[in-house]
N, C-alpha and C. Protein backbone atom coordinates (compact mmCIF):
# COMPACT_ATOMS: atom_id res chain seq x y z
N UNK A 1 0.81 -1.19 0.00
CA UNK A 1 0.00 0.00 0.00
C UNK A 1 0.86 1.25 0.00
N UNK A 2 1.64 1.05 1.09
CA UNK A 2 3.04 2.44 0.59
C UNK A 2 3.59 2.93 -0.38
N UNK A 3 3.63 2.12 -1.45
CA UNK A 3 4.50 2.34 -2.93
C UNK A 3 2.98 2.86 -3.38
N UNK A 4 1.92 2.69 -3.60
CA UNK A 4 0.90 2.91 -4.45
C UNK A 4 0.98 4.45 -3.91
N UNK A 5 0.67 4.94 -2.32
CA UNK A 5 0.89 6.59 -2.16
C UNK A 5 2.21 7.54 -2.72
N UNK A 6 2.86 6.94 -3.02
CA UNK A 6 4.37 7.83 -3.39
C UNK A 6 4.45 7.72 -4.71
N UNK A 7 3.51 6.57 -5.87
CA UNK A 7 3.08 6.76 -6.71
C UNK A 7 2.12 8.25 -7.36
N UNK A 8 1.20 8.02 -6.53
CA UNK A 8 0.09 8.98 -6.47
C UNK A 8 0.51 10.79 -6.07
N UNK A 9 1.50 10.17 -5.01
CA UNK A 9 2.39 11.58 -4.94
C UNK A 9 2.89 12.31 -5.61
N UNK A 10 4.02 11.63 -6.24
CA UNK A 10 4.56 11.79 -7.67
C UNK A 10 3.79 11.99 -8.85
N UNK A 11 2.37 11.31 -9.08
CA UNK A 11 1.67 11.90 -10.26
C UNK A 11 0.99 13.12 -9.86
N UNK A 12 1.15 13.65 -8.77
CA UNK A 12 0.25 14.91 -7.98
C UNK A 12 1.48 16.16 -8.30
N UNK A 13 2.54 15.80 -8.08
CA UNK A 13 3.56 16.78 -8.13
C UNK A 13 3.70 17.06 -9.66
N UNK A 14 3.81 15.82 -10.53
CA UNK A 14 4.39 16.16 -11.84
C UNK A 14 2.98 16.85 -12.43
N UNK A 15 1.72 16.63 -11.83
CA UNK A 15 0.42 17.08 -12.59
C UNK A 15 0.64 19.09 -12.28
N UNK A 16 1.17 19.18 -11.26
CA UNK A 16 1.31 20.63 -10.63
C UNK A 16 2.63 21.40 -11.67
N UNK A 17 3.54 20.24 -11.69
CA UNK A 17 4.79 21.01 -12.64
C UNK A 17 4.26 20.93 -13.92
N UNK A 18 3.40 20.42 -14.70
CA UNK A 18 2.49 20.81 -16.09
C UNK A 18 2.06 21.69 -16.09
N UNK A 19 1.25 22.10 -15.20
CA UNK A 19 0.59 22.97 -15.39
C UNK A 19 0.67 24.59 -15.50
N UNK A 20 2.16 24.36 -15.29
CA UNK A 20 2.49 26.20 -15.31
C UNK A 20 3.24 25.73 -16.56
N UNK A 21 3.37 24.71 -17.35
CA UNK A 21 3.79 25.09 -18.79
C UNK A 21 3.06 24.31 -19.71
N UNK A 22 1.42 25.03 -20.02
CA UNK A 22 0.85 24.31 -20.48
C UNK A 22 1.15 24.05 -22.17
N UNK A 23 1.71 25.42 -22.38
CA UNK A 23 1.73 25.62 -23.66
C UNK A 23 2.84 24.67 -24.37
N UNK A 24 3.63 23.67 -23.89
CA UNK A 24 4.15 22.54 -24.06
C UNK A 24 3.66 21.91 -23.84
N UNK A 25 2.57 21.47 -23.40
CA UNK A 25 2.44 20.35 -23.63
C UNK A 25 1.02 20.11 -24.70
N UNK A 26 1.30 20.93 -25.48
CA UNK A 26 0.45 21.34 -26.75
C UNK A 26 1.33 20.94 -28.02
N UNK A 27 0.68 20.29 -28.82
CA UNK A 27 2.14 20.63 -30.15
C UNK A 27 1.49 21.54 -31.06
N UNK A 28 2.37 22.14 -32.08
CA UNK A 28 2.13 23.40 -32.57
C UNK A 28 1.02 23.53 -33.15
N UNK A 29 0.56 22.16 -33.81
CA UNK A 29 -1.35 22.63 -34.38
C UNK A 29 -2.04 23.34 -33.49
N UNK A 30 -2.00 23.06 -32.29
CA UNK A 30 -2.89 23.01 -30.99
C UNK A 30 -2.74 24.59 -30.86
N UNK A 31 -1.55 24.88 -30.78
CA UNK A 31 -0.94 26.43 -29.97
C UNK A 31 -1.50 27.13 -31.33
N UNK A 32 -1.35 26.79 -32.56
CA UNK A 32 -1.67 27.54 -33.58
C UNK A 32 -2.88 27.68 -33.89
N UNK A 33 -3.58 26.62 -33.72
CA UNK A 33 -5.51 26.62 -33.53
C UNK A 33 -6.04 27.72 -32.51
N UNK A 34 -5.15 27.91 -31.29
CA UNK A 34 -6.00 28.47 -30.34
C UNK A 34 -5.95 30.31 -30.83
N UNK A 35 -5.10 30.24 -31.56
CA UNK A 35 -4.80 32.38 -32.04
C UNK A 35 -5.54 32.22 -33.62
N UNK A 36 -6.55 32.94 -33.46
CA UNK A 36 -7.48 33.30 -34.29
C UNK A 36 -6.39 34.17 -35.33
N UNK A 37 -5.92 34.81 -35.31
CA UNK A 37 -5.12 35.67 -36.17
C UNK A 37 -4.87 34.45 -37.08
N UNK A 38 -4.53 33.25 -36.75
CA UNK A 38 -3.69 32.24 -37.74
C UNK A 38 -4.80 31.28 -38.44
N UNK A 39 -6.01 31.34 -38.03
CA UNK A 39 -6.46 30.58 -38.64
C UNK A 39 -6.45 30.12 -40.10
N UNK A 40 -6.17 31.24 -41.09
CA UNK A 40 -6.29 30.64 -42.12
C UNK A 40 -4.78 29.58 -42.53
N UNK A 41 -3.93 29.89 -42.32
CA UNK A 41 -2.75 29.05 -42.36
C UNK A 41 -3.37 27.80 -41.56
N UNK A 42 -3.42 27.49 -40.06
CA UNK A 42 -3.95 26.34 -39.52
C UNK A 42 -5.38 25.51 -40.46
N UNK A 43 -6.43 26.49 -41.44
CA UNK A 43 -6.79 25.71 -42.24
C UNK A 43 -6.25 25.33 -43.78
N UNK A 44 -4.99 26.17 -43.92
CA UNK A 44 -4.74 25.45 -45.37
C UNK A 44 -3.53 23.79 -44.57
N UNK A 45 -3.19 23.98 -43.23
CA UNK A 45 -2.25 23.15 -43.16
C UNK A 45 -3.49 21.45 -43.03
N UNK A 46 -4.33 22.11 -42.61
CA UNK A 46 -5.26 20.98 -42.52
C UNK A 46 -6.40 20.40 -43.94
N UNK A 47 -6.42 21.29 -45.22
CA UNK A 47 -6.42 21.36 -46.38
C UNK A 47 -5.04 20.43 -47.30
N UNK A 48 -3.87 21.15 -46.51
CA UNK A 48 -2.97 19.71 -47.87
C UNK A 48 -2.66 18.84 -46.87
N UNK A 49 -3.36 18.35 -46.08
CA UNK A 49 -2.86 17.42 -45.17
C UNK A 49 -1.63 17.20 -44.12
N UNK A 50 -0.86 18.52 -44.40
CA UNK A 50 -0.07 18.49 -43.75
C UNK A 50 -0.38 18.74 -41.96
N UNK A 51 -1.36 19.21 -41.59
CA UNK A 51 -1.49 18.88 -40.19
C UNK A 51 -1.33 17.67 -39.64
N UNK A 52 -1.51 16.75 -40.03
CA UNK A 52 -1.92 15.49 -39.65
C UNK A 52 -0.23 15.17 -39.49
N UNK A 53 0.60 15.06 -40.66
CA UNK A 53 1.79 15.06 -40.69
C UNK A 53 2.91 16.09 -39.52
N UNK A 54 2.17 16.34 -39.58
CA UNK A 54 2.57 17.84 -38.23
C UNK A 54 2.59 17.53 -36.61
N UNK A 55 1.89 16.47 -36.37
CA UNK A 55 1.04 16.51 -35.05
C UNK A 55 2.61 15.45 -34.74
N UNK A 56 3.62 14.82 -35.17
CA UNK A 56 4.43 13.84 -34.78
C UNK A 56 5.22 14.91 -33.54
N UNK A 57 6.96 14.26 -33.60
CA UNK A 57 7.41 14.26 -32.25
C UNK A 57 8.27 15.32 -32.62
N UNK A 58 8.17 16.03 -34.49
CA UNK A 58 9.31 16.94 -34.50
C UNK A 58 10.80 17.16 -34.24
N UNK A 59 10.91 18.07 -34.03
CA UNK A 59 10.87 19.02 -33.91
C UNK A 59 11.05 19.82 -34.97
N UNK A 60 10.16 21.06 -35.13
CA UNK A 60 9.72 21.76 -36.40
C UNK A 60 9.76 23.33 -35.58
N UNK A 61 9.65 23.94 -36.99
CA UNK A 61 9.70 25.38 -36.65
C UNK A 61 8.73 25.91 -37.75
N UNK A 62 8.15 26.87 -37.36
CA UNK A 62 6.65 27.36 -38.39
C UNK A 62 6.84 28.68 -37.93
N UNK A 63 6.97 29.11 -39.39
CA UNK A 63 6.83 30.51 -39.62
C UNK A 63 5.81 30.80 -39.96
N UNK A 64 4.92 31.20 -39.58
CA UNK A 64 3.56 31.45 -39.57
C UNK A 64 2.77 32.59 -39.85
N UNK A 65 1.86 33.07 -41.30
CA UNK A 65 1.65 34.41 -41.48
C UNK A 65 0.46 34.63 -41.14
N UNK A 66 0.37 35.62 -40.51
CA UNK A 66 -1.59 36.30 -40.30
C UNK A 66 -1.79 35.91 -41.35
N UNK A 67 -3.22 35.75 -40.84
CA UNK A 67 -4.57 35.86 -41.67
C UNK A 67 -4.60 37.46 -42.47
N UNK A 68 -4.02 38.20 -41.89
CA UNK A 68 -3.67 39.74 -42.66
C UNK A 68 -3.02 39.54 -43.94
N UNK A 69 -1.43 38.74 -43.46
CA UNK A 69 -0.71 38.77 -44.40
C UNK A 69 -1.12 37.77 -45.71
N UNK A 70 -2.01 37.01 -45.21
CA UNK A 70 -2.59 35.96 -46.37
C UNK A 70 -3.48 36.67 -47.12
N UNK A 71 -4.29 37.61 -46.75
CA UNK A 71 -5.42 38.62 -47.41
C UNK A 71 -4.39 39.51 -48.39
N UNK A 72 -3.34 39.84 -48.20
CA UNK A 72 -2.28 40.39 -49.44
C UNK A 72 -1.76 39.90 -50.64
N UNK A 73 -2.08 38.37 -50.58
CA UNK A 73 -1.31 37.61 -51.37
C UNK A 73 -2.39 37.81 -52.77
N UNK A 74 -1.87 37.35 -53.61
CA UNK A 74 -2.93 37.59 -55.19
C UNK A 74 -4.42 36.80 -54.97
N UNK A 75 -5.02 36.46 -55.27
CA UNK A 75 -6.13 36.02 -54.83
C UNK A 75 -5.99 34.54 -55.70
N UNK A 76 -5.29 34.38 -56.95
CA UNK A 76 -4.98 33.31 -57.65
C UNK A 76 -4.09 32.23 -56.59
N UNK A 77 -3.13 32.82 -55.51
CA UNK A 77 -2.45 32.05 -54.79
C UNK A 77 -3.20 31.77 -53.61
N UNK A 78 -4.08 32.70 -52.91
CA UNK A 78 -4.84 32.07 -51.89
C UNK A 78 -5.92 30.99 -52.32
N UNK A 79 -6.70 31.10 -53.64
CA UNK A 79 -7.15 30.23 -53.84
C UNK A 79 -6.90 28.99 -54.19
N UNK A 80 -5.61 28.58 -54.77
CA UNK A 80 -4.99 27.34 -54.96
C UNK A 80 -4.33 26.90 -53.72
N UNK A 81 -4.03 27.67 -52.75
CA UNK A 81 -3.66 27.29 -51.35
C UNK A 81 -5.06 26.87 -50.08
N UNK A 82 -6.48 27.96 -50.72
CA UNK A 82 -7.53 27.97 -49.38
C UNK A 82 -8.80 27.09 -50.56
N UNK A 83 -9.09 27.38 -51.85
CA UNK A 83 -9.63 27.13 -52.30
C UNK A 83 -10.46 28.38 -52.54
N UNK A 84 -10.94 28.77 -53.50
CA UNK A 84 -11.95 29.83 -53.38
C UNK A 84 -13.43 29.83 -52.53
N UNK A 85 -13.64 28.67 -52.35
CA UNK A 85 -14.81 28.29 -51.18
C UNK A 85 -14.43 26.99 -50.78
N UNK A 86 -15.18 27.00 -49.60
CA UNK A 86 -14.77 26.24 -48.64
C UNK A 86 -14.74 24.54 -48.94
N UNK A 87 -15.84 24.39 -50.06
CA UNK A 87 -15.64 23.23 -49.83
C UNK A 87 -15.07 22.95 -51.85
N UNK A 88 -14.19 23.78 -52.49
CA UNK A 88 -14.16 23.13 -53.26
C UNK A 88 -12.00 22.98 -53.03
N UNK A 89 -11.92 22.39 -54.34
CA UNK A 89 -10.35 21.48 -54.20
C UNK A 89 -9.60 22.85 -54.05
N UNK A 90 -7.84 22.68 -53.53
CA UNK A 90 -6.98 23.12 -53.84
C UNK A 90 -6.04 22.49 -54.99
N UNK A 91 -4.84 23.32 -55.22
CA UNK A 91 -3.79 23.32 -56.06
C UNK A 91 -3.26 21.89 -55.28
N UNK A 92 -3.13 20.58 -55.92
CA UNK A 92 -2.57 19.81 -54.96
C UNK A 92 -1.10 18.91 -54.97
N UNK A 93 -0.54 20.66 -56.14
CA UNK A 93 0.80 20.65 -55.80
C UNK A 93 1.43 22.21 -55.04
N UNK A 94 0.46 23.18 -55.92
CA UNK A 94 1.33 24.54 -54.98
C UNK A 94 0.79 24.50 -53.60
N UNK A 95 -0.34 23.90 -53.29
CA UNK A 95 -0.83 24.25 -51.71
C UNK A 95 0.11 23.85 -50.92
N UNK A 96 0.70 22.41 -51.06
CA UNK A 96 1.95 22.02 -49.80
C UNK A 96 3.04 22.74 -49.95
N UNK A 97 3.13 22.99 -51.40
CA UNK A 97 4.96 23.50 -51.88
C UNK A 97 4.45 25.21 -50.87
N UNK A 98 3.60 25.58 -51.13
CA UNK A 98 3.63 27.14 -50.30
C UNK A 98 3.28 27.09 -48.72
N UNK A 99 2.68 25.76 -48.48
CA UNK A 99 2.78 25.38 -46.87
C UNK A 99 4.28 25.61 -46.15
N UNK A 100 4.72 24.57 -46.74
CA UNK A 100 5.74 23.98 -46.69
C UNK A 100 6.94 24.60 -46.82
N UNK A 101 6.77 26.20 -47.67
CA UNK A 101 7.65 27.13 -47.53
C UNK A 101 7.83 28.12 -46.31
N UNK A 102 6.85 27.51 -44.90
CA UNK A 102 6.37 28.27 -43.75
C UNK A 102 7.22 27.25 -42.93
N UNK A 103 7.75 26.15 -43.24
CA UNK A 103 7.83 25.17 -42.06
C UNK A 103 9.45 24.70 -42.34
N UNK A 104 9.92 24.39 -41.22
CA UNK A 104 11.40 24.45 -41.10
C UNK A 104 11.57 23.10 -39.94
N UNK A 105 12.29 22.29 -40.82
CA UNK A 105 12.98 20.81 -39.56
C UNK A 105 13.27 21.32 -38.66
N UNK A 106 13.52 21.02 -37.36
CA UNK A 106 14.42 21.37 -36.46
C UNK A 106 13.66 22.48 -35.95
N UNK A 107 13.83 22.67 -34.24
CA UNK A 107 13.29 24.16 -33.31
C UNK A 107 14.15 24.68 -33.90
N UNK A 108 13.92 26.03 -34.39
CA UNK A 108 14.81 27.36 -34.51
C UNK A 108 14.18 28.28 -33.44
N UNK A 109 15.26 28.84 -32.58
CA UNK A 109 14.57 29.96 -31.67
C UNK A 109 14.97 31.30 -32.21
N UNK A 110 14.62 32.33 -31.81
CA UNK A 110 15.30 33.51 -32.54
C UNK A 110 16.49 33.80 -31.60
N UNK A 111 17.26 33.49 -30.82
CA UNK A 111 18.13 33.74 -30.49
C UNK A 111 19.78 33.51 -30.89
N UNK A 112 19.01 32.42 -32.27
CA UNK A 112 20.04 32.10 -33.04
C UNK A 112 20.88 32.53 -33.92
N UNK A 113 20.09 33.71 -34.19
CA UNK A 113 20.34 34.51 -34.92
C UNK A 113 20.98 36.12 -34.73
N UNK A 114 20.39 36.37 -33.41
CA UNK A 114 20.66 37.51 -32.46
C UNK A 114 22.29 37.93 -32.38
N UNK A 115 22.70 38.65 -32.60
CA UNK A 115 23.96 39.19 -33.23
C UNK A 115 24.61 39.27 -34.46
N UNK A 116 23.77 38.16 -35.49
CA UNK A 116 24.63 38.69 -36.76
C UNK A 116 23.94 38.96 -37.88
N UNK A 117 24.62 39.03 -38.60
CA UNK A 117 23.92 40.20 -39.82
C UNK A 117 23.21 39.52 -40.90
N UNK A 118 23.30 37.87 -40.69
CA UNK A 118 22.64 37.12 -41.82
C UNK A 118 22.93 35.68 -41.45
N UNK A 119 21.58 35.06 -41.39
CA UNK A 119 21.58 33.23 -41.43
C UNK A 119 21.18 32.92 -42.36
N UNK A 120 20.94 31.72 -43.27
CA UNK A 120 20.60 30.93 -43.82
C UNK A 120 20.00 29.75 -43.39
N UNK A 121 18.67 29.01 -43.57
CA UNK A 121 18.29 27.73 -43.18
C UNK A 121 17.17 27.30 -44.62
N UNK A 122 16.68 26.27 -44.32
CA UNK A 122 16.44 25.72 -45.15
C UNK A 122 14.58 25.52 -45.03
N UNK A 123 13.88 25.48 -46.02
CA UNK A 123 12.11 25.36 -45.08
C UNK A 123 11.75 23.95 -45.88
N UNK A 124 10.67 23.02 -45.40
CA UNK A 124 10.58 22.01 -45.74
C UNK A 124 10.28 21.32 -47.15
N UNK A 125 10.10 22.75 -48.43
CA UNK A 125 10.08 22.47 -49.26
C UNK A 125 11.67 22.68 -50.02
N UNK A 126 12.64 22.61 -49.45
CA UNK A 126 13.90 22.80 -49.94
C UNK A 126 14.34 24.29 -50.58
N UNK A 127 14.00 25.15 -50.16
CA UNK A 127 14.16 26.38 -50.35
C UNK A 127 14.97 26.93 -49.52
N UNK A 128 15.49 27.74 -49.83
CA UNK A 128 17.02 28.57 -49.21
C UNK A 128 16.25 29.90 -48.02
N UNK A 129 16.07 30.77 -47.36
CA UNK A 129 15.48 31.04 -46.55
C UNK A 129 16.61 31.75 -45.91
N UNK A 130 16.80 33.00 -46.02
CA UNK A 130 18.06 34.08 -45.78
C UNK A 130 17.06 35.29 -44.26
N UNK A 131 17.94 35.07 -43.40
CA UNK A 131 17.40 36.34 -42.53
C UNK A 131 18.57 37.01 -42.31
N UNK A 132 18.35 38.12 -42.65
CA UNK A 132 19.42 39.23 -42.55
C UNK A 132 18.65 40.39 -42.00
N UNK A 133 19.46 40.94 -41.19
CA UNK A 133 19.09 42.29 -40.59
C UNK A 133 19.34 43.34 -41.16
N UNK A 134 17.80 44.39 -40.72
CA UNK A 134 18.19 45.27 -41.66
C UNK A 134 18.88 46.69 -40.69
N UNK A 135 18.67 47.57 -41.42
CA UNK A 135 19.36 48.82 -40.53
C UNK A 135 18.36 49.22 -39.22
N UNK A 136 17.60 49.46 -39.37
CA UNK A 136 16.56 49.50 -38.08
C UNK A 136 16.42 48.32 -37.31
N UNK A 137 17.65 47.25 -37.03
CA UNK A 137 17.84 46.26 -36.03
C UNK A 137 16.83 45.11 -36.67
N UNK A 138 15.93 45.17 -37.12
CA UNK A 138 14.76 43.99 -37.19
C UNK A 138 15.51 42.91 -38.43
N UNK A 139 14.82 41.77 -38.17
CA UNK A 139 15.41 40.72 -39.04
C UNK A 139 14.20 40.77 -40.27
N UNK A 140 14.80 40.56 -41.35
CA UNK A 140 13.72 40.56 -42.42
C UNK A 140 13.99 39.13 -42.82
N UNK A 141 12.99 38.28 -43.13
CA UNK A 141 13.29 36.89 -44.03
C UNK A 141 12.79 36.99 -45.20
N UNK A 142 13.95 36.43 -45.88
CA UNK A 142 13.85 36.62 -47.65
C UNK A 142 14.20 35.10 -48.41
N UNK A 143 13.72 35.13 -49.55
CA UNK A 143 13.83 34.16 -50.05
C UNK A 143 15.45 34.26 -50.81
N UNK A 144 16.05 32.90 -51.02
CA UNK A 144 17.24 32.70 -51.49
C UNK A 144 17.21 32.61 -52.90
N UNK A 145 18.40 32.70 -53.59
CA UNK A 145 18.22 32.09 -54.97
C UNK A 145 17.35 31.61 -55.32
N UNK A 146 16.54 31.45 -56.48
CA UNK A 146 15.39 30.76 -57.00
C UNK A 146 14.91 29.55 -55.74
N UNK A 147 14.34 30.58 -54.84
CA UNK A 147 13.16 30.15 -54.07
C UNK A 147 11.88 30.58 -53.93
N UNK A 148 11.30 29.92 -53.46
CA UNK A 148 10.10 30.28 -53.10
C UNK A 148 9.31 31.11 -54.06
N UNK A 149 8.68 31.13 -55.27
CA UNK A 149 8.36 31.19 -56.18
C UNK A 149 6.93 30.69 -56.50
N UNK A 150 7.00 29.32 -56.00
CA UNK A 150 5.58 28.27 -56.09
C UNK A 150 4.92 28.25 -56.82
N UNK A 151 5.47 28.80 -58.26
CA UNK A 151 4.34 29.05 -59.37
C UNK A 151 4.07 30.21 -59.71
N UNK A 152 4.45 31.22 -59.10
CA UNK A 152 4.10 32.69 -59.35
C UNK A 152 5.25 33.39 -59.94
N UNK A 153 4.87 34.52 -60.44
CA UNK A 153 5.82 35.37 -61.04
C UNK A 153 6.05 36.85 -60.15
N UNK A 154 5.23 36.93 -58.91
CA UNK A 154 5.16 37.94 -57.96
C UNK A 154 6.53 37.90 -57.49
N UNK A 155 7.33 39.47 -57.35
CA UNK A 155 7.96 39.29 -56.22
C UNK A 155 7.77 38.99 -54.78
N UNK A 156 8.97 38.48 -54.00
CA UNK A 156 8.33 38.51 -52.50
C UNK A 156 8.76 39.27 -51.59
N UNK A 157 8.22 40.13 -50.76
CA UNK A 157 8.68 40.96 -50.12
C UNK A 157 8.83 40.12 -49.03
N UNK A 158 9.66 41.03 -48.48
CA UNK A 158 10.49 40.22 -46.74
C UNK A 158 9.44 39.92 -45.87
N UNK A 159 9.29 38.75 -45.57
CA UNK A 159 8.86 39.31 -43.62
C UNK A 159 9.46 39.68 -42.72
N UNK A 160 8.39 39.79 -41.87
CA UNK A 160 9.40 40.37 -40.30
C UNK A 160 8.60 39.75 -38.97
N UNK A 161 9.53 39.23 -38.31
CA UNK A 161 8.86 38.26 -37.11
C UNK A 161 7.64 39.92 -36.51
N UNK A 162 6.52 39.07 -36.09
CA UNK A 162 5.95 39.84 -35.13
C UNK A 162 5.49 39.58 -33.52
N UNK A 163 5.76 38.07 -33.87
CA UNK A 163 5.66 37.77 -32.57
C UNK A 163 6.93 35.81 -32.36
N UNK A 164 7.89 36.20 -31.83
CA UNK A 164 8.73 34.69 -31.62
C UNK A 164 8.90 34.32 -30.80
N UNK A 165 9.18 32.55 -30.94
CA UNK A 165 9.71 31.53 -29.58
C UNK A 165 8.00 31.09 -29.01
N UNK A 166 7.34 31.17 -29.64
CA UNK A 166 5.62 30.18 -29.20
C UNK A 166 6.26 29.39 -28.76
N UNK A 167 6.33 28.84 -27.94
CA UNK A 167 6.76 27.11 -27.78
C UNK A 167 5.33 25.81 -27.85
N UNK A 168 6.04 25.07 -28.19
CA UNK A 168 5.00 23.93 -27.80
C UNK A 168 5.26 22.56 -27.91
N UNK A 169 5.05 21.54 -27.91
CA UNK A 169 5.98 19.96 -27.37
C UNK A 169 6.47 19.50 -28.72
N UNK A 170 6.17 20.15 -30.05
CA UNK A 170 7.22 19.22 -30.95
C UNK A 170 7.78 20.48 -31.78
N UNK A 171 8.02 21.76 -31.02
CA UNK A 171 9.08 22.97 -31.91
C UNK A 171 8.54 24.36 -31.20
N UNK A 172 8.67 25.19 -31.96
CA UNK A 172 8.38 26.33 -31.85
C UNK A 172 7.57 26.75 -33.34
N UNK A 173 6.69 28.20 -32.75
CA UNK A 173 6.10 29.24 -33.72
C UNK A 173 6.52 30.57 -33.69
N UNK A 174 6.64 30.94 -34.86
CA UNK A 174 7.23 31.97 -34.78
C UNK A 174 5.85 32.91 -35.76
N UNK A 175 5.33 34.00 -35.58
CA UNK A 175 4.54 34.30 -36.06
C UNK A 175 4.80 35.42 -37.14
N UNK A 176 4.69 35.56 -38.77
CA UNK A 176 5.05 36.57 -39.84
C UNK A 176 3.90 37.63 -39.91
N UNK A 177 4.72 38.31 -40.74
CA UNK A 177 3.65 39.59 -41.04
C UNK A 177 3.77 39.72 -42.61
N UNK A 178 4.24 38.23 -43.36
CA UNK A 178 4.25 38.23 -44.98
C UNK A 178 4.17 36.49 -45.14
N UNK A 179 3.70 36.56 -46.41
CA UNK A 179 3.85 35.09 -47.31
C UNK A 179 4.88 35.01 -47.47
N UNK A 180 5.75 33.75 -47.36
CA UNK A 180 6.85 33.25 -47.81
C UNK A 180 7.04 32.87 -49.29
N UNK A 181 5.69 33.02 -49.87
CA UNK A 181 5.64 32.43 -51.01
C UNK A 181 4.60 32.83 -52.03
N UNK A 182 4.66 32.85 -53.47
CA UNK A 182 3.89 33.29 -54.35
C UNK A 182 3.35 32.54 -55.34
């Protein structure tokens, strides 16, 4: 009977140390479902199926654009990414390739970057992905050599983090204020 209370103890203590970090023990669909700003990204990721693919043990990094910054994009690219209504098809090759230009292997935190003047990483559709700082201190992310393109002939203007380091149990979110992709 003794071992069963120090059991129970122990699941009482570790239930108390969860709970002040709930937002881990969420993985990033979850943390990204709950901010309305993102919804439309959280429904195109659940549109090319890539949520489902998402929900594993990671670790991933998602650059993630408002629902603002998606309302900027041409309306030819949101619709092959959202569909023009709700229930008809997407593009069901540019929708992942422009997902997929949001999402990065591996946690990246922004602190990785914090002192120098330019990184390079890579996003899950094999695209080059340059953050360089600009003169007013802020990091802009730009696309590399013939990246991120997805079919379009639009240029892409930079983003700029607006909100980083979301955490949650299989990476981080980092939240944009642009499309990665056209």
């Amino acid at each position: 009977m003794k071992p069963r209370f120090s059991l129970v103890g122990t699941a009482t203590a570790a239930a108390l140390c969860l709970g002040s970090t709930t937002a881990w023990a969420q993985d990033c669909l979850a943390v990204m479902s709950q901010k309305q700003e993102l919804s439309d990204f959280v429904g195109a990721l659940n549109r090319t199926g890539q949520a489902s693919l998402l929900l594993g043990p990671g670790p991933f990094t998602f650059l993630v654009p408002t629902n603002a910054a998606i309302q900027k994009v041409p309306v030819n690219v949101r619709n092959d990414l959202m569909g023009s209504q709700p229930t008809q098809d997407i593009d069901p090759i540019r929708a992942p390739a422009v997902v997929n230009a949001h999402i990065v292997d591996g946690k990246h935190m922004a602190s990785e970057v914090r002192g120098q003047e330019r990184a390079t990483i890579r996003t899950r559709n094999g695209n080059e992905l340059i953050i360089q700082r600009g003169s007013d201190g802020r990091y802009a992310l730009a696309p590399g050599a013939g990246g991120f393109e997805g079919g379009g002939a639009h240029r892409i203007e930079p983003a700029h983090v607006v909100q980083a380091d979301i955490p949650c149990s299989n990476g981080v979110v980092h939240i944009v204020d642009a499309v990665l992709a056209r």
